[in-house]
C-alpha atoms as a PDB file:
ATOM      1  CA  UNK A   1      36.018 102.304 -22.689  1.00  0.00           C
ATOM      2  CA  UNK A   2      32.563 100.476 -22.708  1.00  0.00           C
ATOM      3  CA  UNK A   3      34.694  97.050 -21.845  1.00  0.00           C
ATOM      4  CA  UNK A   4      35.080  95.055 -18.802  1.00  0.00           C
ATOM      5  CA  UNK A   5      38.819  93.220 -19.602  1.00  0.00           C
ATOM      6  CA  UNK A   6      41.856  94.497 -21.175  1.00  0.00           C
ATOM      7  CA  UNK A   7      40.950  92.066 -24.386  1.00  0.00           C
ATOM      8  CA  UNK A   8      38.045  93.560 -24.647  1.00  0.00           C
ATOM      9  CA  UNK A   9      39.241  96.968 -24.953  1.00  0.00           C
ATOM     10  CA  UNK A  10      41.807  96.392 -27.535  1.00  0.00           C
ATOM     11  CA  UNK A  11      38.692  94.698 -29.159  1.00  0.00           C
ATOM     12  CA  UNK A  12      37.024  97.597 -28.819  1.00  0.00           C
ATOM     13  CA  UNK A  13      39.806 100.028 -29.968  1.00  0.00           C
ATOM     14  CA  UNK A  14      40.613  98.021 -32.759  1.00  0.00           C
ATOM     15  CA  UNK A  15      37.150  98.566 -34.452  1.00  0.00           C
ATOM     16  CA  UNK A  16      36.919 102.414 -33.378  1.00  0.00           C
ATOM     17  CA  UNK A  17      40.037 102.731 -35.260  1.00  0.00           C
ATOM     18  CA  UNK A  18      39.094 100.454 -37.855  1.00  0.00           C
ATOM     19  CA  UNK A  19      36.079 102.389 -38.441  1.00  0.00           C
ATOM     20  CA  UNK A  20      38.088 106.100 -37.273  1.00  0.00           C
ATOM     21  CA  UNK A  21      34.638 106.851 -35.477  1.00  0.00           C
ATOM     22  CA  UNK A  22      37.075 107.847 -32.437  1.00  0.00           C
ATOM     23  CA  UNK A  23      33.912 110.122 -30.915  1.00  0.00           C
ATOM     24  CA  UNK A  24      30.608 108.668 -31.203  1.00  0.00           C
ATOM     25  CA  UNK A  25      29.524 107.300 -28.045  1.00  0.00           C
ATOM     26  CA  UNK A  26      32.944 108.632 -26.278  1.00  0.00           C
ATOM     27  CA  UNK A  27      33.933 111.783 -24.491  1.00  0.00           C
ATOM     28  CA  UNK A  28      37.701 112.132 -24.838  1.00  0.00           C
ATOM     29  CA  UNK A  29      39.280 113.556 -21.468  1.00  0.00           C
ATOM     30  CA  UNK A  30      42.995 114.720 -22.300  1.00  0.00           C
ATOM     31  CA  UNK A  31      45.539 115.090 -19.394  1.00  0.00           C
ATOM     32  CA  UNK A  32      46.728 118.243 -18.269  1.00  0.00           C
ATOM     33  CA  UNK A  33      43.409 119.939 -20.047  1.00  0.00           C
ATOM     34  CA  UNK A  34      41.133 122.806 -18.245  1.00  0.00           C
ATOM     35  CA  UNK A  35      37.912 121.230 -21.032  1.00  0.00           C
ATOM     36  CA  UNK A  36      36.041 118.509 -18.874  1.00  0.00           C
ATOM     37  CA  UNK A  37      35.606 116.295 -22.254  1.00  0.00           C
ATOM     38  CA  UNK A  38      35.972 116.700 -25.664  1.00  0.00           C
ATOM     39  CA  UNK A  39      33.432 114.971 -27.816  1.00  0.00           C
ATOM     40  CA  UNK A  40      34.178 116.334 -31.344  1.00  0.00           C
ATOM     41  CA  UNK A  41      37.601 115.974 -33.069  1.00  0.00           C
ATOM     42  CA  UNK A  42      38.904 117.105 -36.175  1.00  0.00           C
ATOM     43  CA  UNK A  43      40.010 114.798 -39.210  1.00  0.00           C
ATOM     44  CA  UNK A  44      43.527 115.196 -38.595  1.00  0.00           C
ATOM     45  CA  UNK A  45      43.432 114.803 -35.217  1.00  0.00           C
ATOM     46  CA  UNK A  46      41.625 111.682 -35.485  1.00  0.00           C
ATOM     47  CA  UNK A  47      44.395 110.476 -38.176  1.00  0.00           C
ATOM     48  CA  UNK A  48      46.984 111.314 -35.909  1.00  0.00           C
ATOM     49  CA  UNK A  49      45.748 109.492 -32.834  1.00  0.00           C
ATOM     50  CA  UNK A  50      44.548 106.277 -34.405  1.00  0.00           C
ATOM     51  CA  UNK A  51      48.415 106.416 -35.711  1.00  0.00           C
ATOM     52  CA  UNK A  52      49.731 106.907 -32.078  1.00  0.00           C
ATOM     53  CA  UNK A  53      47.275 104.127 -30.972  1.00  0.00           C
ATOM     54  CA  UNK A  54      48.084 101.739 -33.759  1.00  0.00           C
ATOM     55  CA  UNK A  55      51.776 101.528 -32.427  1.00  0.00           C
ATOM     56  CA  UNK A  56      51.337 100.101 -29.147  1.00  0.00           C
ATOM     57  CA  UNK A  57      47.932  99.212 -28.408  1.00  0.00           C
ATOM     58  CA  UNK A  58      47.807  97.221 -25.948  1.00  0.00           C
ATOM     59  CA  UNK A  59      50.798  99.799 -23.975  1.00  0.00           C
ATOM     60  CA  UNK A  60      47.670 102.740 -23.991  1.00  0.00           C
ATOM     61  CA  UNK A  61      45.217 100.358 -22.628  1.00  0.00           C
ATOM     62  CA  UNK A  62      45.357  99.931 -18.475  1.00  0.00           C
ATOM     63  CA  UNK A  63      42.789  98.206 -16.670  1.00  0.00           C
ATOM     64  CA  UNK A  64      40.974 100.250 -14.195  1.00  0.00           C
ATOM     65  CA  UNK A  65      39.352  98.286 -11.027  1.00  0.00           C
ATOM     66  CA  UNK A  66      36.578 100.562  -9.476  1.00  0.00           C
END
């Protein structure tokens, strides 16, 4: 995420999901994957993670201190 705060993510998420533009300007990194980022995704797949998303938001956003 492009954020600096938790509320600012699920901000952020909200209107990428909003607007199901899940890719542009992100590179999706999925656990337990050999790829080193995925920046293309298929309609379905976008469907089906915007659903996933959309039931706990604020559970698949944790705040990263670097």
């Amino acid at each position: 995420m492009k954020s600096d705060t938790k509320e600012e993510a699920i901000a952020e998420v909200k209107k990428i999901c909003a607007e199901k533009d899940l890719s542009e300007g992100y590179e999706w990194k999925i656990e337990n994957c050999d790829e080193g980022g995925i920046n293309e995704l298929g309609e379905t797949l976008k469907n089906e993670i915007i659903e996933v998303i959309s039931k706990g938001l604020e559970a698949c956003i944790e705040e990263c201190h670097e």
